[in-house]
PDB file of N, CA and C in Angstrom:
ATOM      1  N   UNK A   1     -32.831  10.408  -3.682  1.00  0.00           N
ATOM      2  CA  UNK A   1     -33.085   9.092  -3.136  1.00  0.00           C
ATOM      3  C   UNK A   1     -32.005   8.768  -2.119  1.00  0.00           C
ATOM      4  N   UNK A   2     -32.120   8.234  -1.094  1.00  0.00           N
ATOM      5  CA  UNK A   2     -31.165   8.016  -0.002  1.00  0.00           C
ATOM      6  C   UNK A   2     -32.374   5.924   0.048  1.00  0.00           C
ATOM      7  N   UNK A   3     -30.780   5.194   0.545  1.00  0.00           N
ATOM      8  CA  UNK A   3     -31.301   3.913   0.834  1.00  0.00           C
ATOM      9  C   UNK A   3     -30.181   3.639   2.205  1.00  0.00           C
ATOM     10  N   UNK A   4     -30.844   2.420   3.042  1.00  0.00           N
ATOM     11  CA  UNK A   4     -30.058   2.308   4.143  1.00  0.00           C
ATOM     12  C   UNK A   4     -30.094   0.603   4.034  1.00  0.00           C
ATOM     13  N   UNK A   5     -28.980   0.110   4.048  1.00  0.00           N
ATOM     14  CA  UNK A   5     -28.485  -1.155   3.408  1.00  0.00           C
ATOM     15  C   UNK A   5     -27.683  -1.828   4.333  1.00  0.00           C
ATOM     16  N   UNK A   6     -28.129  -3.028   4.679  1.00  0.00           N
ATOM     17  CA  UNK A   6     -27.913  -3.734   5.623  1.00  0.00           C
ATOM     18  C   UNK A   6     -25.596  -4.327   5.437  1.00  0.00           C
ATOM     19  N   UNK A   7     -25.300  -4.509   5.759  1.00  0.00           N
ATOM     20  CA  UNK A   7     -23.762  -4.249   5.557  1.00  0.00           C
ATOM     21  C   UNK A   7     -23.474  -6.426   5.337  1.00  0.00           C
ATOM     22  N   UNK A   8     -23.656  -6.839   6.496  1.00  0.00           N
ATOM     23  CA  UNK A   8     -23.640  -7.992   6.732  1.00  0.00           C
ATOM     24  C   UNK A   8     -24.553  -9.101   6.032  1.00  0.00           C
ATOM     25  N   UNK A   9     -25.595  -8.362   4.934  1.00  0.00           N
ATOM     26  CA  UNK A   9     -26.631  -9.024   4.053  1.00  0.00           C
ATOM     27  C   UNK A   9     -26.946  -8.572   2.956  1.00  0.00           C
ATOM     28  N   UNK A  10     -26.556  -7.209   2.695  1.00  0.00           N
ATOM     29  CA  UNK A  10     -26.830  -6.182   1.642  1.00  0.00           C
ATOM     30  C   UNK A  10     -28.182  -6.338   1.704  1.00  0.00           C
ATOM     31  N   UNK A  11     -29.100  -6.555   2.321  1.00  0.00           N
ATOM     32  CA  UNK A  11     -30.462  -6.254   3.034  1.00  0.00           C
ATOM     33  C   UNK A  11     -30.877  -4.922   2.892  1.00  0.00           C
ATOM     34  N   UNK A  12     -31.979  -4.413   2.027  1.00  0.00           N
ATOM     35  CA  UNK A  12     -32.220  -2.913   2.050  1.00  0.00           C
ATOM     36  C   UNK A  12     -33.049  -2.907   3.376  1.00  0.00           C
ATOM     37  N   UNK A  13     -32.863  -1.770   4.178  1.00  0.00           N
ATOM     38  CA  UNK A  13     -33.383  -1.516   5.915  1.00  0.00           C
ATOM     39  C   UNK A  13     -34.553  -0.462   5.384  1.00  0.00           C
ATOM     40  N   UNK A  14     -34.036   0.071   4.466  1.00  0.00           N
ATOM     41  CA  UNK A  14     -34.840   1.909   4.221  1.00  0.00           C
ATOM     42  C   UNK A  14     -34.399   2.406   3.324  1.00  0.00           C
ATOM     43  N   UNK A  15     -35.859   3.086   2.544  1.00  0.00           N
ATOM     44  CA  UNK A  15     -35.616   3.987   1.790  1.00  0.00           C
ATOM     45  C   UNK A  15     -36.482   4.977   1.447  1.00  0.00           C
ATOM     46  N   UNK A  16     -35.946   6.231   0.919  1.00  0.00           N
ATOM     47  CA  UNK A  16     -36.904   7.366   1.000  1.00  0.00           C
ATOM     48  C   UNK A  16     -36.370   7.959  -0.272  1.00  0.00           C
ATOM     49  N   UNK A  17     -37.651   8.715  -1.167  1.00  0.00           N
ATOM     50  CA  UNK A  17     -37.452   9.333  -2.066  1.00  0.00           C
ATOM     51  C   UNK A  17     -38.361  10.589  -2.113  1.00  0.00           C
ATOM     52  N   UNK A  18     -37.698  11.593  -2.860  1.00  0.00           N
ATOM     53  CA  UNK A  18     -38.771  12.179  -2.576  1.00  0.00           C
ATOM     54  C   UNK A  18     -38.714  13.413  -4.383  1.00  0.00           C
ATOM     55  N   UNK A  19     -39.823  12.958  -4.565  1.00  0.00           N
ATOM     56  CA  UNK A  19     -39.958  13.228  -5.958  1.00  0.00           C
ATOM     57  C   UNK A  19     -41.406  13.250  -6.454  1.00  0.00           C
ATOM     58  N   UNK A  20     -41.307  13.790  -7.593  1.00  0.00           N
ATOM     59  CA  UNK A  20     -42.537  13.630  -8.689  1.00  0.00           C
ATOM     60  C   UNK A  20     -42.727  12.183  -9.607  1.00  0.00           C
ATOM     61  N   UNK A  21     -44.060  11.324  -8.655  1.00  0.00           N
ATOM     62  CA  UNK A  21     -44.250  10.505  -8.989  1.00  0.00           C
ATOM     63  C   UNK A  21     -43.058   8.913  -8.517  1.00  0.00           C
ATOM     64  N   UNK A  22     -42.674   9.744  -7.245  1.00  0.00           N
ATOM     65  CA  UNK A  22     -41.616   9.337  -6.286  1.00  0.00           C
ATOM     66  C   UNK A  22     -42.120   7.785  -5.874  1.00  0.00           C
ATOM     67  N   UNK A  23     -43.676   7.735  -5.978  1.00  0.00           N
ATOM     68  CA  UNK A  23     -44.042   6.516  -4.989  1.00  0.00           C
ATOM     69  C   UNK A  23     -43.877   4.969  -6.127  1.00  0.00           C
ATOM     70  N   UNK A  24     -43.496   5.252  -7.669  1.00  0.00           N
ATOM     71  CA  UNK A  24     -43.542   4.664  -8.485  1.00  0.00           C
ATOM     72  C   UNK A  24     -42.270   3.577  -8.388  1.00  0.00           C
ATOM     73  N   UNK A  25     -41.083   4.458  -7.621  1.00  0.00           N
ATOM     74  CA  UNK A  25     -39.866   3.821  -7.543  1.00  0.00           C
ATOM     75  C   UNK A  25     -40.143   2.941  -5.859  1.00  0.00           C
ATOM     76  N   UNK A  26     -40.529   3.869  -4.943  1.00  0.00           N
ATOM     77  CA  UNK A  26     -40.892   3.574  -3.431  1.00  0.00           C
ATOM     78  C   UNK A  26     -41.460   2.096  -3.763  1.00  0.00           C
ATOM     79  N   UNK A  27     -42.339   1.978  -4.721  1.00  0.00           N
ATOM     80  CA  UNK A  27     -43.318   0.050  -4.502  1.00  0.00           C
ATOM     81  C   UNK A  27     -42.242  -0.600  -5.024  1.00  0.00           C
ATOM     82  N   UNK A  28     -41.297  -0.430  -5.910  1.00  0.00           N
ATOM     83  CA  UNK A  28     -39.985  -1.005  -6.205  1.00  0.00           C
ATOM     84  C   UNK A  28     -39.659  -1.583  -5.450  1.00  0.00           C
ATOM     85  N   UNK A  29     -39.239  -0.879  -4.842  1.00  0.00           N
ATOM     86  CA  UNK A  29     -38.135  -0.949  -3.300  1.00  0.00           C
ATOM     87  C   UNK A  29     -38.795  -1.708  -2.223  1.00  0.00           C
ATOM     88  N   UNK A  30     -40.144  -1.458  -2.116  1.00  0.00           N
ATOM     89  CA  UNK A  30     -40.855  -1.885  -0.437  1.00  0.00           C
ATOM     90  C   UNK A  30     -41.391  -3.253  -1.309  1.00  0.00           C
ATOM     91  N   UNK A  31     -41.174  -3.617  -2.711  1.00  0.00           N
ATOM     92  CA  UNK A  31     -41.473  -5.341  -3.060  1.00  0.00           C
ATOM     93  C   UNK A  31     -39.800  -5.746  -2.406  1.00  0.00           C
ATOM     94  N   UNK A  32     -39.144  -5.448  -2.818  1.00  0.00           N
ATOM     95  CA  UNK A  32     -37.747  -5.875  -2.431  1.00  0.00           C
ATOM     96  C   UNK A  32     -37.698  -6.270  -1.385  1.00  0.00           C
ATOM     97  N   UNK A  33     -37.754  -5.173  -0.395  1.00  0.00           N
ATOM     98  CA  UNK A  33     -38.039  -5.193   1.279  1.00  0.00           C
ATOM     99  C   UNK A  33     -38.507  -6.008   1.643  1.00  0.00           C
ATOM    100  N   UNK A  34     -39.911  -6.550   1.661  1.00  0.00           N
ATOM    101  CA  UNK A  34     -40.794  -7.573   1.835  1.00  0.00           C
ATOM    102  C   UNK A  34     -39.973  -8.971   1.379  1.00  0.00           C
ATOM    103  N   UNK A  35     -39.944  -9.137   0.369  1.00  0.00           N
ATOM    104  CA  UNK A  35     -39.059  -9.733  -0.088  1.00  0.00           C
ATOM    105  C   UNK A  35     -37.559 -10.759   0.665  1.00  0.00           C
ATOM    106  N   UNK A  36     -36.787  -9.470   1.322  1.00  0.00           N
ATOM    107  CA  UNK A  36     -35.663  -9.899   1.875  1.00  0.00           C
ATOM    108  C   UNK A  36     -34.655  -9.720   0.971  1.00  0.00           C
ATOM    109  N   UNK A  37     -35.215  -8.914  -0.671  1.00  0.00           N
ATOM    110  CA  UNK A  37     -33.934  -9.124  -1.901  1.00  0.00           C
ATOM    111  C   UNK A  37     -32.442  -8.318  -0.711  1.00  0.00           C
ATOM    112  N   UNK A  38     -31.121  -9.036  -1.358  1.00  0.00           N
ATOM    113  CA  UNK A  38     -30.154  -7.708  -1.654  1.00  0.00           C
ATOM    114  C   UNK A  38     -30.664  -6.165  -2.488  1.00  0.00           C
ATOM    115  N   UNK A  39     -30.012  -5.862  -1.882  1.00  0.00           N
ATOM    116  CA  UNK A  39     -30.150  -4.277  -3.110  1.00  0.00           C
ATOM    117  C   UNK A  39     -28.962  -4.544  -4.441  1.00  0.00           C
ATOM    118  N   UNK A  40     -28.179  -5.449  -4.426  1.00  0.00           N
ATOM    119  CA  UNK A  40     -27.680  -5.740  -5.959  1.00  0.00           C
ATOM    120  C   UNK A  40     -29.072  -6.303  -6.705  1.00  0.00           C
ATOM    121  N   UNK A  41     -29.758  -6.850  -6.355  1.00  0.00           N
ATOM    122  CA  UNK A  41     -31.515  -7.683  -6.850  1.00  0.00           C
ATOM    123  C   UNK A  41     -31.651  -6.380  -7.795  1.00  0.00           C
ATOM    124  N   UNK A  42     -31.990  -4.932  -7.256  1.00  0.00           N
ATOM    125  CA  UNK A  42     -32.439  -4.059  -7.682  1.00  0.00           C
ATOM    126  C   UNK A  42     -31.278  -3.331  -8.720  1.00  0.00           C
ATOM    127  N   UNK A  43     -30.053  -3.328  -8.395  1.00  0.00           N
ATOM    128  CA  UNK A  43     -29.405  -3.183  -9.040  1.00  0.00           C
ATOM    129  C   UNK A  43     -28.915  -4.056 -10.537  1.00  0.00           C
ATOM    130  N   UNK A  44     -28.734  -5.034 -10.293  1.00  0.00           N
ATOM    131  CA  UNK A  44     -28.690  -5.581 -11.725  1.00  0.00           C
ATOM    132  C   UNK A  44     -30.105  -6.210 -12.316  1.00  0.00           C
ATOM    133  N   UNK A  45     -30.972  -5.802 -12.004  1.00  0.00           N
ATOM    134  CA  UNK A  45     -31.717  -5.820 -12.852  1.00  0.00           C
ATOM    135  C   UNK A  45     -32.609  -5.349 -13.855  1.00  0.00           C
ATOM    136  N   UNK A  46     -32.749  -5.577 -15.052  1.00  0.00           N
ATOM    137  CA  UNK A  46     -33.193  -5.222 -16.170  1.00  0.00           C
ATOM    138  C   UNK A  46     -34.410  -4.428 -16.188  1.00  0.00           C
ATOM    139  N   UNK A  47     -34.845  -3.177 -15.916  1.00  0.00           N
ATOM    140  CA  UNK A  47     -35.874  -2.438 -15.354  1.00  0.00           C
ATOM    141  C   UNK A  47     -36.469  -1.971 -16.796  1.00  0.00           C
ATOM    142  N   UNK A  48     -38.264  -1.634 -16.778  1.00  0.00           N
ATOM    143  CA  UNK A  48     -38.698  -1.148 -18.042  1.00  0.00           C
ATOM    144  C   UNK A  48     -38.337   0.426 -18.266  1.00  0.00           C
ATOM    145  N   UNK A  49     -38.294   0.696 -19.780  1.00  0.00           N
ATOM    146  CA  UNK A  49     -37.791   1.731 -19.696  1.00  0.00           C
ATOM    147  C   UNK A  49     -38.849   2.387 -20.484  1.00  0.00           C
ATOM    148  N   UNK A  50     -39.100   3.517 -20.384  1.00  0.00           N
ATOM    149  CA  UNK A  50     -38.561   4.630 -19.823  1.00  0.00           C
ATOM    150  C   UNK A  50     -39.128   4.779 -18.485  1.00  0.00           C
ATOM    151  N   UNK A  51     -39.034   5.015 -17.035  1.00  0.00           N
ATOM    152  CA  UNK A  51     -39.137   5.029 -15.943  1.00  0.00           C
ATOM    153  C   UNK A  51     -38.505   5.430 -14.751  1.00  0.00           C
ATOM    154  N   UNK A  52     -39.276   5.994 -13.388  1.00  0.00           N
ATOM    155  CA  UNK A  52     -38.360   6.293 -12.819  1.00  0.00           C
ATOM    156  C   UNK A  52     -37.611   5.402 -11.930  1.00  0.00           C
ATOM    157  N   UNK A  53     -38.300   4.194 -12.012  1.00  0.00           N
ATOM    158  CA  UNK A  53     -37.437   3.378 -11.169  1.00  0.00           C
ATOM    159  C   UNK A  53     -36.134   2.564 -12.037  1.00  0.00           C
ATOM    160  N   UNK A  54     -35.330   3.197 -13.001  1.00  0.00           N
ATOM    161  CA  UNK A  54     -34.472   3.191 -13.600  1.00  0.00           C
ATOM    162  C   UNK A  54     -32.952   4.235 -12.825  1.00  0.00           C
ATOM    163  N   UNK A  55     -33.739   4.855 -12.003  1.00  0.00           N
ATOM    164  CA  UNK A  55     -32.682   5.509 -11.140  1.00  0.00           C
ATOM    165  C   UNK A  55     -32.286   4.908  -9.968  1.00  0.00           C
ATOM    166  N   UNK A  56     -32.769   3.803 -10.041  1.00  0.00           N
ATOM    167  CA  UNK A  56     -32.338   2.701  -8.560  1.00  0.00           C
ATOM    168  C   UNK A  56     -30.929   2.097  -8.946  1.00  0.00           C
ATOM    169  N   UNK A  57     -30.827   1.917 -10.099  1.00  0.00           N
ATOM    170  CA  UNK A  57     -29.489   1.900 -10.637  1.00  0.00           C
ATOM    171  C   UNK A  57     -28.005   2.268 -10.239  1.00  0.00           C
ATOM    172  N   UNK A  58     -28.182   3.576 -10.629  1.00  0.00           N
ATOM    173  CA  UNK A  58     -27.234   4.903 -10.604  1.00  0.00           C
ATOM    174  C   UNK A  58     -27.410   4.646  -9.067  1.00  0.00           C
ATOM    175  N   UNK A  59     -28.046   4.513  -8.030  1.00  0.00           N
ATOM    176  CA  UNK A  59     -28.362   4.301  -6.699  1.00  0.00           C
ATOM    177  C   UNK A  59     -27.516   3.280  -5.835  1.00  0.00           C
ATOM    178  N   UNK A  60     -27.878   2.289  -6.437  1.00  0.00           N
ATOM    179  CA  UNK A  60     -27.109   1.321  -5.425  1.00  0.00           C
ATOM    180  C   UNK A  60     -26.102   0.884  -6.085  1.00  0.00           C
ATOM    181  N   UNK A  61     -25.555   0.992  -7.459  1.00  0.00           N
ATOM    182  CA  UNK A  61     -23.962   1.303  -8.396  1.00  0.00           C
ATOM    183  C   UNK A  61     -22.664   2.111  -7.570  1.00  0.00           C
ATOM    184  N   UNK A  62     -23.393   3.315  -6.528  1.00  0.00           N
ATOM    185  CA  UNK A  62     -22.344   3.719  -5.933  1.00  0.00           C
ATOM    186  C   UNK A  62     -21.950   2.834  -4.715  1.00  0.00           C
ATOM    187  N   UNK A  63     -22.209   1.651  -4.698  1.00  0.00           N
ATOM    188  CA  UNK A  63     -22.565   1.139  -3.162  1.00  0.00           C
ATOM    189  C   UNK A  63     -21.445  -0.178  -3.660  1.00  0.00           C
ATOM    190  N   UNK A  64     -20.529  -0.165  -2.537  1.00  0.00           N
ATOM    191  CA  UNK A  64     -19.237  -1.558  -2.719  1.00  0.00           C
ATOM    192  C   UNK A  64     -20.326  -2.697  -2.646  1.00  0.00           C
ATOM    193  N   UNK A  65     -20.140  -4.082  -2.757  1.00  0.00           N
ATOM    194  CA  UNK A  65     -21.378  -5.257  -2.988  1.00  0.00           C
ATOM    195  C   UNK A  65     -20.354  -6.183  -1.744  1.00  0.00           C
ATOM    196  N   UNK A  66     -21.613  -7.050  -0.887  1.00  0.00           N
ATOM    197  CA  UNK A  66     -21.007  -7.524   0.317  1.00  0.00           C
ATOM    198  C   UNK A  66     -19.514  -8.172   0.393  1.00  0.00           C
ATOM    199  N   UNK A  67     -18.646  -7.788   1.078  1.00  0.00           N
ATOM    200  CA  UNK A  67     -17.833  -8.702   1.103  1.00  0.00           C
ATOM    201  C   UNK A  67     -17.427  -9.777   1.725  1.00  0.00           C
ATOM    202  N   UNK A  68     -16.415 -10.170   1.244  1.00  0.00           N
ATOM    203  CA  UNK A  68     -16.799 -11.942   2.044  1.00  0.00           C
ATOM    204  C   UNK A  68     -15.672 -11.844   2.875  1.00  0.00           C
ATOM    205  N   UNK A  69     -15.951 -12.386   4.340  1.00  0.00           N
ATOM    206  CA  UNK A  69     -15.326 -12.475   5.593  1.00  0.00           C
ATOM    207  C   UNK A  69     -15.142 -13.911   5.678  1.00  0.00           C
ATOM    208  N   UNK A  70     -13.698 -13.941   6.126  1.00  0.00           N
ATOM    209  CA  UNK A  70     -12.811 -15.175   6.759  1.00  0.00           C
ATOM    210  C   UNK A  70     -13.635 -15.513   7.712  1.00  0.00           C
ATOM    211  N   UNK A  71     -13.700 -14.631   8.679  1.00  0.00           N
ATOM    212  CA  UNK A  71     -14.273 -15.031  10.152  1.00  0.00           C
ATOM    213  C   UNK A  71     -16.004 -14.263  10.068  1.00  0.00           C
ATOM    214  N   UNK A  72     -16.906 -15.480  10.704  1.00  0.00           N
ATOM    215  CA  UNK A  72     -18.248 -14.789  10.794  1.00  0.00           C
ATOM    216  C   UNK A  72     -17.947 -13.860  12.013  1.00  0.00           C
ATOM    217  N   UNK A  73     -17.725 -13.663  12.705  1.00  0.00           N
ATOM    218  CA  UNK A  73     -17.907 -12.151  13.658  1.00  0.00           C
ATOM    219  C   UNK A  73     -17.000 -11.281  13.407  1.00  0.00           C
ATOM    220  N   UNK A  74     -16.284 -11.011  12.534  1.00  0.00           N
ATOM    221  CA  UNK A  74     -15.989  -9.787  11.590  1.00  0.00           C
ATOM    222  C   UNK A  74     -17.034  -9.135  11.046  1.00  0.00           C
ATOM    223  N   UNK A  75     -18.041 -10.094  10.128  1.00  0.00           N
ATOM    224  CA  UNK A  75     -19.276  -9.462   9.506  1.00  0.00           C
ATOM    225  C   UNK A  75     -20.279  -8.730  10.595  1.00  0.00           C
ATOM    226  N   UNK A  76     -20.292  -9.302  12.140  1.00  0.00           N
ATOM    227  CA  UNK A  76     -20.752  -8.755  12.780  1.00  0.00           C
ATOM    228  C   UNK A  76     -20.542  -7.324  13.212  1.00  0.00           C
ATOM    229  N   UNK A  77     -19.311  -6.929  13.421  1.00  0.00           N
ATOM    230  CA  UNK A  77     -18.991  -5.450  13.893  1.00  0.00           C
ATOM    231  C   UNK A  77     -18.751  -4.464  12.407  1.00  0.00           C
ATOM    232  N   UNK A  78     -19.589  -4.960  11.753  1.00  0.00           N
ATOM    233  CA  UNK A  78     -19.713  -3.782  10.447  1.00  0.00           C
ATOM    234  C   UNK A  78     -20.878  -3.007  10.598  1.00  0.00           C
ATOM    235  N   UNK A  79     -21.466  -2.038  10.453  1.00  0.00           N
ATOM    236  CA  UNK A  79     -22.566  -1.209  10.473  1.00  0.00           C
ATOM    237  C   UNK A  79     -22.742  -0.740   9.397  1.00  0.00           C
ATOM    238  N   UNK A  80     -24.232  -0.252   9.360  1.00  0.00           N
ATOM    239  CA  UNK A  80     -25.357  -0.605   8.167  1.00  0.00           C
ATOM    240  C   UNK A  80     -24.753   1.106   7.237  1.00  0.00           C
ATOM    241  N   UNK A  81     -24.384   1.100   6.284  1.00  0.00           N
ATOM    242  CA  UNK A  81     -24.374   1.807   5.084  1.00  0.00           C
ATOM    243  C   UNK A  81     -25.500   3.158   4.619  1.00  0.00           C
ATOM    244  N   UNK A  82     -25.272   3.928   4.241  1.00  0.00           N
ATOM    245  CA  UNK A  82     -26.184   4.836   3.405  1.00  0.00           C
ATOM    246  C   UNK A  82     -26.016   5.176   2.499  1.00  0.00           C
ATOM    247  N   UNK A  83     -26.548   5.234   0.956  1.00  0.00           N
ATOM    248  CA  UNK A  83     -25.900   5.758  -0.318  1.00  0.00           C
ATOM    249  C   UNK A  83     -26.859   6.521  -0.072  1.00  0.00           C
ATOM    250  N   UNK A  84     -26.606   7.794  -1.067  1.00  0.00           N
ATOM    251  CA  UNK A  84     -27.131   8.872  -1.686  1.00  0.00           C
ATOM    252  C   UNK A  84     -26.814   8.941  -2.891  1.00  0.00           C
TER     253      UNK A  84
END
């Protein structure tokens, strides 16, 4: 799974998986998208188990969570993130 995460909103931009029964986690993600969630949304939340969209977790867990800027055009010259 690779996701591309907006820096200045924690906004998910993209994501691609590619797996068995891959598209189960993909409608996860593209409700989010639609949405406008953060990717912490997906991350702390309480997912059914047993499933594969339980690996969105372990996913966006490696990912620092927005930080907060003194000045708004600091947040501007940050660029957008990729976890793997």
């Amino acid at each position: 799974m690779k996701s591309l995460v907006e820096v200045n909103s924690d906004r998910i931009l993209g994501f691609a998986a590619f797996a068995v029964d891959g598209g189960e986690i993909m409608s996860s993600v593209q409700i989010a998208m639609i949405a406008g969630l953060p990717y912490t949304a997906l991350r702390e939340a309480i997912l059914a188990h047993p499933t594969l969209v339980e690996g969105l977790i372990p996913l966006f867990s490696s990912a620092p969570s927005l930080p907060v800027y003194s000045d708004a055009r600091a947040a501007d010259r940050v660029q957008p993130e990729v976890f793997q």
